[in-house]
Protein backbone atom coordinates (compact mmCIF):
# COMPACT_ATOMS: atom_id res chain seq x y z
CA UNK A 1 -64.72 32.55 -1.90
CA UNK A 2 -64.61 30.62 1.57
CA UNK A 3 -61.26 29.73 2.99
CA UNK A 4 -63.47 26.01 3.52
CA UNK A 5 -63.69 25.65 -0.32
CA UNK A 6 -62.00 22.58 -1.16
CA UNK A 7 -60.04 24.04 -4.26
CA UNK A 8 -58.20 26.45 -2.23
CA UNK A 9 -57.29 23.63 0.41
CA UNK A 10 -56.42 21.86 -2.74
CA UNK A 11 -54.02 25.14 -4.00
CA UNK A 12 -52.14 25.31 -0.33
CA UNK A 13 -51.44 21.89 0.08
CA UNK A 14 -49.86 21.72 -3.58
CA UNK A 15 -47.85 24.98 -2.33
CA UNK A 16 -46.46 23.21 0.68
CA UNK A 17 -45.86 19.86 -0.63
CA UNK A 18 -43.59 21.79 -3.18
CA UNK A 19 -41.66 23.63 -0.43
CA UNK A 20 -41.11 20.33 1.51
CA UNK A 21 -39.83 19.05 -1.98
CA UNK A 22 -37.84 22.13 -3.03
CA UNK A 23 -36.10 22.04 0.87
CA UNK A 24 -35.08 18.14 0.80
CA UNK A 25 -33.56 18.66 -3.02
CA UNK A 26 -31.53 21.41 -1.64
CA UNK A 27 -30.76 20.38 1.67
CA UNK A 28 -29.62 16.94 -0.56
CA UNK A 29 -27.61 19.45 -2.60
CA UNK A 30 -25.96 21.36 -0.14
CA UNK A 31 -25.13 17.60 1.92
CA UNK A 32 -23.22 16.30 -1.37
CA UNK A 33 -21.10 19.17 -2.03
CA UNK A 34 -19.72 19.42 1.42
CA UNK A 35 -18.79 15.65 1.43
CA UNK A 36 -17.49 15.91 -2.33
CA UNK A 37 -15.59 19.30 -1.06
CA UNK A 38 -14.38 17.36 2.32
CA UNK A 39 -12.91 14.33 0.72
CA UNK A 40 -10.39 15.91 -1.37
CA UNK A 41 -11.88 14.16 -4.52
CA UNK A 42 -11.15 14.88 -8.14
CA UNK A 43 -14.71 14.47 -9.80
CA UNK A 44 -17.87 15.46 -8.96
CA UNK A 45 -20.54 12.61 -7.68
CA UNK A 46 -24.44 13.04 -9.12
CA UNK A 47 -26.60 14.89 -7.13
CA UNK A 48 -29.50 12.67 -6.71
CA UNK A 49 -29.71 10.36 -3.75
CA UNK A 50 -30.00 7.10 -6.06
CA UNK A 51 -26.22 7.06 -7.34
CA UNK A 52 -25.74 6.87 -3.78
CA UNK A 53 -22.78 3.45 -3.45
CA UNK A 54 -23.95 0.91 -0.99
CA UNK A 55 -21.35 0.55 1.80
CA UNK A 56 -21.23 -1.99 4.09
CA UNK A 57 -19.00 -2.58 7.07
CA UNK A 58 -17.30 -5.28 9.26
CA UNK A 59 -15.11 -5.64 11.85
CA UNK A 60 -12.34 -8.05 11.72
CA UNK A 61 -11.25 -9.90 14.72
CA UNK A 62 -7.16 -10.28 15.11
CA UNK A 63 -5.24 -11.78 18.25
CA UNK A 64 -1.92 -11.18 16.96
CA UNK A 65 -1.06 -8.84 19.63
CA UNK A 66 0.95 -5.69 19.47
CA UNK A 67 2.55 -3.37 16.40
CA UNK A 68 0.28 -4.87 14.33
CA UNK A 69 0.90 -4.66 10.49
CA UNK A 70 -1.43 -6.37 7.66
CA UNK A 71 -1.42 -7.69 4.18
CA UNK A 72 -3.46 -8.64 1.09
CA UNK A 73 -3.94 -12.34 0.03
CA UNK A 74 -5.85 -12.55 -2.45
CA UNK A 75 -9.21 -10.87 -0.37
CA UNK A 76 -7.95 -13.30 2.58
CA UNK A 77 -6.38 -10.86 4.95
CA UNK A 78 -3.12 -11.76 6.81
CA UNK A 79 -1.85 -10.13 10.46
CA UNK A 80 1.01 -10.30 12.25
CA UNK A 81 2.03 -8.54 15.68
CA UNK A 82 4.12 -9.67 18.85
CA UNK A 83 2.53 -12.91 19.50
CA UNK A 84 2.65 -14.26 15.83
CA UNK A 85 0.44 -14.25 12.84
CA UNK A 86 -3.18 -14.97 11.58
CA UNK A 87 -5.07 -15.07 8.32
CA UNK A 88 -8.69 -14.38 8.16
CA UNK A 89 -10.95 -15.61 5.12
CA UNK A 90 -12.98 -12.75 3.44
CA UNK A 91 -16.15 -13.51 5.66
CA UNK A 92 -13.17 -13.25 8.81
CA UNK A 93 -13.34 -16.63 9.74
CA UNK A 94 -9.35 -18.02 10.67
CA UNK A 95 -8.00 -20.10 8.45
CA UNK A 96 -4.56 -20.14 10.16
CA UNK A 97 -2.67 -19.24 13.25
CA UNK A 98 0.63 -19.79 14.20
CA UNK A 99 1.69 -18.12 17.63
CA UNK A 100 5.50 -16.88 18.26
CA UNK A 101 7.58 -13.70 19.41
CA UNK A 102 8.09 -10.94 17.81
CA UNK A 103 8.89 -7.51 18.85
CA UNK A 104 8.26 -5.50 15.67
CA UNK A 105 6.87 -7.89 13.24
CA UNK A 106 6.75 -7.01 9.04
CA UNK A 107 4.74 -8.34 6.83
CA UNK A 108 4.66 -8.49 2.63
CA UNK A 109 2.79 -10.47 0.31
CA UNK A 110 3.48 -12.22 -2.59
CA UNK A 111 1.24 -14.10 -5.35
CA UNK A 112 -0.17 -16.49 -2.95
CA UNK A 113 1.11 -16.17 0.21
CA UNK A 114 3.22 -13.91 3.11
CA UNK A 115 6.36 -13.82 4.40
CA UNK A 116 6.60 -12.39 7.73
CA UNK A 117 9.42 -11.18 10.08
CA UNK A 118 10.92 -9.69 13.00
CA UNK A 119 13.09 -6.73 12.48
CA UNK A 120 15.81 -6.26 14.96
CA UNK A 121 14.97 -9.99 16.16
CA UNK A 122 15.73 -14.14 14.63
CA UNK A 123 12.02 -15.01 13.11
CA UNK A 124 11.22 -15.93 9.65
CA UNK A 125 7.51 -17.25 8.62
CA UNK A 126 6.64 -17.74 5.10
CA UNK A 127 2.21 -19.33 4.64
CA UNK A 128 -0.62 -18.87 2.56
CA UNK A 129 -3.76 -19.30 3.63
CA UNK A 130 -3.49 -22.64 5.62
CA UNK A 131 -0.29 -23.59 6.14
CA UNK A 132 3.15 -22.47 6.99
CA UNK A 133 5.30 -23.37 3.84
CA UNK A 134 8.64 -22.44 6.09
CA UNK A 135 9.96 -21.59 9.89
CA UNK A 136 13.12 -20.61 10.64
CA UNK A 137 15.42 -18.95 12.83
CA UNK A 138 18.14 -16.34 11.74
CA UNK A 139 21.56 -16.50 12.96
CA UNK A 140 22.00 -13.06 12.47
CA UNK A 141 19.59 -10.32 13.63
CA UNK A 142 17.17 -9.37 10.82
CA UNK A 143 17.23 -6.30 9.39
CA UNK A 144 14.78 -6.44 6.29
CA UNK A 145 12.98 -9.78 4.01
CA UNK A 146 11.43 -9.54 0.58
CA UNK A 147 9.54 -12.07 -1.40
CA UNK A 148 8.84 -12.52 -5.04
CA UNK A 149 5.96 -13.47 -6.77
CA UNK A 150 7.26 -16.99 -7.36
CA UNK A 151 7.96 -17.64 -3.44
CA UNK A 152 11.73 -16.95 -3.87
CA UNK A 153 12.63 -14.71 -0.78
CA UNK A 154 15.67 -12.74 0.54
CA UNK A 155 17.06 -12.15 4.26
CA UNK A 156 19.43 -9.46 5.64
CA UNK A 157 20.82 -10.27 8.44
CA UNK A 158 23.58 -8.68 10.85
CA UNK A 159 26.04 -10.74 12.33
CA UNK A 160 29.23 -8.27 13.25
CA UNK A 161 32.67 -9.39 12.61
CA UNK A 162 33.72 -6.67 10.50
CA UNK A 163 30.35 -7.82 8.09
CA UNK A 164 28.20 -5.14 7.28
CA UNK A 165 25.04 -7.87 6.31
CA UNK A 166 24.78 -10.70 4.90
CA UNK A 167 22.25 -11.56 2.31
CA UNK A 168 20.92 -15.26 1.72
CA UNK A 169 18.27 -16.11 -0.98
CA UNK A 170 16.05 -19.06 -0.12
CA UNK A 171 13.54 -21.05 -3.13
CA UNK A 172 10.14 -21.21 -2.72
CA UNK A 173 10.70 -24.74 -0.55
CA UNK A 174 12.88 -22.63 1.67
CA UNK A 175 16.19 -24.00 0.84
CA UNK A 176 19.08 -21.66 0.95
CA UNK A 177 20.04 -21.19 -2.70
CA UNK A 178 23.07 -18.05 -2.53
CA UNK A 179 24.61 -16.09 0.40
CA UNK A 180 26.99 -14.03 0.45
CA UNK A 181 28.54 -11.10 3.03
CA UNK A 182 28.63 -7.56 2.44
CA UNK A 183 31.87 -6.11 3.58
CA UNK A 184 31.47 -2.63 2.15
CA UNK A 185 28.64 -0.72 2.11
CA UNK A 186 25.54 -1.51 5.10
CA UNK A 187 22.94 -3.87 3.32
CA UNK A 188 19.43 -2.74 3.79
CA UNK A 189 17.23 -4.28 1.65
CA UNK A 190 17.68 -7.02 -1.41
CA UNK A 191 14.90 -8.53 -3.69
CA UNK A 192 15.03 -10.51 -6.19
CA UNK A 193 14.37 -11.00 -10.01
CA UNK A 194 10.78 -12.57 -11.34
CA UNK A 195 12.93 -15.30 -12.85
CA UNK A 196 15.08 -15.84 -10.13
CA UNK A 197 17.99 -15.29 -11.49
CA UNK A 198 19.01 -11.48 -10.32
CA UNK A 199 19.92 -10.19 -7.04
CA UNK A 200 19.92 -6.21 -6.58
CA UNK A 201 21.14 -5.06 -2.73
CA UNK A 202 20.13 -1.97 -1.49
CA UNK A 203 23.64 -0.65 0.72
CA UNK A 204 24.28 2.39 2.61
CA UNK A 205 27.94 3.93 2.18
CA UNK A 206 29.63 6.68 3.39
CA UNK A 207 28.80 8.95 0.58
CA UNK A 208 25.22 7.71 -0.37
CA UNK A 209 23.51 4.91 -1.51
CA UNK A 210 24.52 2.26 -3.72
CA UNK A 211 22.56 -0.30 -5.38
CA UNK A 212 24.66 -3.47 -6.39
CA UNK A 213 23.56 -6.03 -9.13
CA UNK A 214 23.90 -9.51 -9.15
CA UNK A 215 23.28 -11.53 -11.87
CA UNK A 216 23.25 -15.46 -12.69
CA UNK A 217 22.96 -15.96 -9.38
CA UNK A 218 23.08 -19.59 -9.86
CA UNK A 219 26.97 -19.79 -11.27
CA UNK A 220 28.29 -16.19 -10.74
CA UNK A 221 29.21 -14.49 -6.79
CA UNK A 222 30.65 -11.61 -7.85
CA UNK A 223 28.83 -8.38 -8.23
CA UNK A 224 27.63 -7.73 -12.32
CA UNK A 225 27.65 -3.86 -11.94
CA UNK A 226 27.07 -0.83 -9.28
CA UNK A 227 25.15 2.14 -9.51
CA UNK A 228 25.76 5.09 -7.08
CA UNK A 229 23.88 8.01 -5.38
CA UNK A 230 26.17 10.32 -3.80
CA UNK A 231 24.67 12.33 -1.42
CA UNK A 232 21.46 10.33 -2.11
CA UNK A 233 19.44 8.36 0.17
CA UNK A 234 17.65 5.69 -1.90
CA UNK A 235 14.29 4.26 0.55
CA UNK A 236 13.25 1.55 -1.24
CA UNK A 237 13.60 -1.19 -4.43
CA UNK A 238 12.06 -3.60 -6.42
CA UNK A 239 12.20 -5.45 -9.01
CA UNK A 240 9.57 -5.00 -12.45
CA UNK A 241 8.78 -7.87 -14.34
CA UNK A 242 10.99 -6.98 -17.45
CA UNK A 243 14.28 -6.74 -14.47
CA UNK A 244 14.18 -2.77 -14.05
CA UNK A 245 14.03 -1.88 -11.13
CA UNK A 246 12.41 1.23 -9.23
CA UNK A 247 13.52 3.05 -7.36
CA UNK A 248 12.30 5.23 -4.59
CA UNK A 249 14.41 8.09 -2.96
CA UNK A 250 14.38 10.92 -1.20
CA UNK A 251 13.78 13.32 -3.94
CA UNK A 252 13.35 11.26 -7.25
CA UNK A 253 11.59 7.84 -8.39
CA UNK A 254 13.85 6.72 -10.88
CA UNK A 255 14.50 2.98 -12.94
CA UNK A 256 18.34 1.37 -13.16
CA UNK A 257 17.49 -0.74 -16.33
CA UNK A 258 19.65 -4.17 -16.67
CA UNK A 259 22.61 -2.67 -18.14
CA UNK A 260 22.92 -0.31 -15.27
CA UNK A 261 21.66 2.84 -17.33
CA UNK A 262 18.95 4.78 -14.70
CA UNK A 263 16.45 6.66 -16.09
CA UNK A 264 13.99 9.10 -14.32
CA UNK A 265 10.31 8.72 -13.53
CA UNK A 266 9.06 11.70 -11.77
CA UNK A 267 11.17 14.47 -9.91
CA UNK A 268 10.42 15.77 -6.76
CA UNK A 269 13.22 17.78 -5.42
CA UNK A 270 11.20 20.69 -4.27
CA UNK A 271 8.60 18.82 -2.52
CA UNK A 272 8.17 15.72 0.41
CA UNK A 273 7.40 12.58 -0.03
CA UNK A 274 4.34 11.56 1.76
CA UNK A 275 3.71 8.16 0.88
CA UNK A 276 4.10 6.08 -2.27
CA UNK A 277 2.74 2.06 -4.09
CA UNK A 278 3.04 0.39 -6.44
CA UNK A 279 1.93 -2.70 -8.58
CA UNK A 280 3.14 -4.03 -11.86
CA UNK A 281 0.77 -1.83 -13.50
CA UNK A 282 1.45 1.97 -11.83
CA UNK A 283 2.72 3.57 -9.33
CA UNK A 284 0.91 6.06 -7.10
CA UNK A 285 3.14 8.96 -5.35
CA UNK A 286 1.70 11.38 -2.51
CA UNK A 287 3.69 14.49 -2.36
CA UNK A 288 3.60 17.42 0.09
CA UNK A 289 4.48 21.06 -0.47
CA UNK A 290 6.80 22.66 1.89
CA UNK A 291 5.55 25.10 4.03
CA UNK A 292 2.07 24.77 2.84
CA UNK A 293 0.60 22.21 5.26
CA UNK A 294 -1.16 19.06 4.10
CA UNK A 295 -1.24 20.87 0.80
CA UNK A 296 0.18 18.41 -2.13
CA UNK A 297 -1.01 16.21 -4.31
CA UNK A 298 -1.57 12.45 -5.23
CA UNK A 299 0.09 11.06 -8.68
CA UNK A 300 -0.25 7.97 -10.74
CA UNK A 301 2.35 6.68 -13.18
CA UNK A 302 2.71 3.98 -15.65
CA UNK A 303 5.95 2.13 -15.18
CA UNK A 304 7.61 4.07 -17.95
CA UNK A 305 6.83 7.49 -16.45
CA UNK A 306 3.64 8.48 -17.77
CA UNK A 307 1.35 10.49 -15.47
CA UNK A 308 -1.80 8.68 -15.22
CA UNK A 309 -3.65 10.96 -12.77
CA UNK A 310 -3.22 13.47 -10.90
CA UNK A 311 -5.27 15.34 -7.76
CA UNK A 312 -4.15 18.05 -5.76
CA UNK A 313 -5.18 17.49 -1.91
CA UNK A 314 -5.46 19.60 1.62
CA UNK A 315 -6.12 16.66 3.72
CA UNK A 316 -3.58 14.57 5.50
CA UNK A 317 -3.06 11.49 3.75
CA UNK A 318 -2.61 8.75 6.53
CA UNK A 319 -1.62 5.67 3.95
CA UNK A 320 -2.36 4.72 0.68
CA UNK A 321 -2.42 1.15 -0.99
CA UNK A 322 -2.92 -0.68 -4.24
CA UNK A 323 -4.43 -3.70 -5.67
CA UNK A 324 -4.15 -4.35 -9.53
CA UNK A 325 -4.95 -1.32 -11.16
CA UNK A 326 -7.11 0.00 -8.18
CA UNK A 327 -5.92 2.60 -5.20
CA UNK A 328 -7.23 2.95 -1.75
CA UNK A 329 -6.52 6.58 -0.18
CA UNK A 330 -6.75 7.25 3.91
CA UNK A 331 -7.06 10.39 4.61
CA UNK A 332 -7.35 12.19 8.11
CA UNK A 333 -10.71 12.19 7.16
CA UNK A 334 -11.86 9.13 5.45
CA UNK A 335 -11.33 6.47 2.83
CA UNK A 336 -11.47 6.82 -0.86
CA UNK A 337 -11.33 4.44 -3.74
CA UNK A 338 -9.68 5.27 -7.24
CA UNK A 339 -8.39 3.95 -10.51
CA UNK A 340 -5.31 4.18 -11.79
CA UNK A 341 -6.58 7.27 -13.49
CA UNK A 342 -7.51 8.90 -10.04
CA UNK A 343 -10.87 8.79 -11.18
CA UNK A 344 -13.04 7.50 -8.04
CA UNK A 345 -14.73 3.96 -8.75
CA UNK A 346 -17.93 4.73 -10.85
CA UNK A 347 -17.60 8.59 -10.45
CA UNK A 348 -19.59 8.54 -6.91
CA UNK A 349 -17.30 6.86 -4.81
CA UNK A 350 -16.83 9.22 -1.89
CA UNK A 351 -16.16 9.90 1.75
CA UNK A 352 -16.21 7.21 3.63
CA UNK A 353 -15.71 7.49 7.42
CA UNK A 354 -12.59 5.37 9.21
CA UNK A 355 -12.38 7.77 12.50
CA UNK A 356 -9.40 6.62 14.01
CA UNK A 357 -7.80 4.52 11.48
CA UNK A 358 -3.99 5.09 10.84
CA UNK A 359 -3.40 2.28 8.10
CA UNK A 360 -5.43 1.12 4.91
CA UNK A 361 -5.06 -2.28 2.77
CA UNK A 362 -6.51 -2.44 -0.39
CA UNK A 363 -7.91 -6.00 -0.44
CA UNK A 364 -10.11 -6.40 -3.66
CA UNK A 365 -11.40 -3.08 -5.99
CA UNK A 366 -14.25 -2.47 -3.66
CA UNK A 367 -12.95 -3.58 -0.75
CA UNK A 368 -10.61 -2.34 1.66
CA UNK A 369 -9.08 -2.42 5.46
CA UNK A 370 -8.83 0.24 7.59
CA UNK A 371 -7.08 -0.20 10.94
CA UNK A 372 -5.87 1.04 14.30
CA UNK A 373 -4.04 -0.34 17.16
CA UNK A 374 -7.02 -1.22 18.31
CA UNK A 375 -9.95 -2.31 15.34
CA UNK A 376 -9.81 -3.18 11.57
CA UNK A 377 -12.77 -2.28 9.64
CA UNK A 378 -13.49 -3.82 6.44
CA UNK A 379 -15.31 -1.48 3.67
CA UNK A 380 -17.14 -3.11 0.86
CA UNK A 381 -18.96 -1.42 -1.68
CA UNK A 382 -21.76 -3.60 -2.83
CA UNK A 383 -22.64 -1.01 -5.99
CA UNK A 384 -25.59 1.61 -6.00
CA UNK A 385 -28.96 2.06 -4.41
């Protein structure tokens, strides 16, 4: 038989269209399972090209300046850095600006709005989306703020004079509501209730931490109860909608219920603490083991304890943030999506590239900021090819 005969053209090019075939199915292969192996993730995406998410990409324009810090309102973004604050609509058009001095601004969000600060320095600016809602100037240098969901918020300040801080609650108008001076024990943080009713200060003493309770704070000044950590160092409080609060230290997250009584969440003594979030729905936890690197792991827990999730990792995790029941993972590598489950967002939901990135905001469930000192890169999955 001639090589010419059409039926033996016909055989060959069946033979090499299924080699092209065969090559691009495992070349396709071999592509997802280094991605799924690179980001660290805890289920396996599909293999086929079409359960592929759709990820789209903007840059967000800030002029806030230096030391730049964001937060979430309500998918409107909010900045602040040294020469004051912005807030950019989810399409990153401005919406408002006010310009001022800071020299390391904070920033924390609340229900609809921000309050935003100057540690070490005298500014106070609390806004939503449009409008500043209040402006002030400390006396006393600022050493931390806080802000509930109903627009109540708390100052620390440091004045001297044999006071170590002074705490003043303000109401959502920004009227100054209770006050009072700490004379033992540094003050480093203080939030308040849901209702706003109770006060807990966060105070640094010569043996530990102490947390001390106010409550009433309408008719009663005087401290309701104290609970101690010797030797601890307690990083961080806040207040649960049922008035526990959680507790973050060193080596334990923990809840101090409203009669005082603490009760642990989730040990860690043997391990670091990397990073931790939290809504009023879970908590998320990312925990190194010593000596081993970036090897740890990330954990989710219901406000009663309960491990959610759970995903051991080998990649530096940068930050981590949450929105409802949704967390957003940077790691030195890229940005990942969960649930409160640590299952990724539709089981495909992988590596996603933020080169240079330091911090990420969770902003909606599929959407998220990534940014630098120098960009801010906003990630939205649009759903599947």
């Amino acid at each position: 038989m001639s090589s010419d005969d059409p039926k033996i053209k016909n055989i060959e090019l069946l033979r090499l269209i299924i080699l092209i075939v065969s090559l691009v199915l495992i070349t396709g292969i071999i592509i997802i399972i280094v991605s799924n192996n690179c980001s660290g993730s805890s289920s396996r995406p599909g293999i086929f090209p079409g359960r592929e998410p759709v990820v789209t990409t903007d840059e967000f324009n800030f002029d806030v300046g230096r030391s730049r810090t964001f937060a979430n309102m309500n998918g409107s973004v909010a900045a602040a850095g040294s020469l004051g604050i912005q807030v950019l609509d989810p399409t990153g058009s401005e919406t408002l600006r006010d310009s001022f001095r800071m020299t390391q601004p904070a920033l924390i969000s609340y229900a609809t709005g921000c309050i935003s600060f100057d540690i070490g320095g005298h500014a106070v600016r609390v806004f939503d989306t449009s409008k500043i809602l209040s402006s002030f100037e400390t006396e006393g240098i600022i050493v931390s703020a806080s802000i509930n969901n109903n627009g109540w918020f708390c100052v620390v300040t440091q004045r001297g004079g044999g006071i170590r801080g002074t705490v003043t609650v303000y109401n959502d108008t920004g009227a100054r509501v209770f006050e009072l001076d700490m004379r033992t024990g540094y003050a480093l943080s203080a939030v308040l209730s849901h209702d706003n009713k109770n006060l807990a200060v966060l105070n640094l003493t010569e043996t530990g931490s102490r947390i001390t309770f106010y409550h009433d704070i309408d008719s009663e000044e005087d401290p309701y109860y104290f609970f101690d950590l010797p030797g601890g160092l307690i990083i961080d409080i806040s207040y649960f909608p049922n008035n526990d609060v959680l507790v973050v230290s060193t080596d334990l997250l923990f809840v101090v219920t409203g009669h005082g009584e603490s009760r642990a969440l989730y040990p860690y003594h043997d391990k670091r603490l990397g990073a931790y979030t939290h809504t009023d729905d879970f908590i998320a936890l990312h925990i190194y083991d010593y000596g081993l690197g970036y090897h740890g792991r990330i954990v989710t827990l219901s406000s009663d304890g309960t491990v959610l999730g759970e995903s051991a990792t080998d990649r530096e995790v940068l930050s981590m943030s949450t929105v409802g029941r949704s967390l957003v993972v940077l790691k030195n590598d890229g940005v990942i999506f969960y649930n409160d489950e640590l299952n990724e967002f539709h089981a495909y939901a992988g590596y996603l590239s933020a080169a240079g990135s330091s911090h990420v905001l969770a902003i909606l469930e599929d959407t998220a900021l990534a940014t630098s000192d120098s960009s801010a890169i906003v990630f939205r999955r649009e759903g599947e090819r």
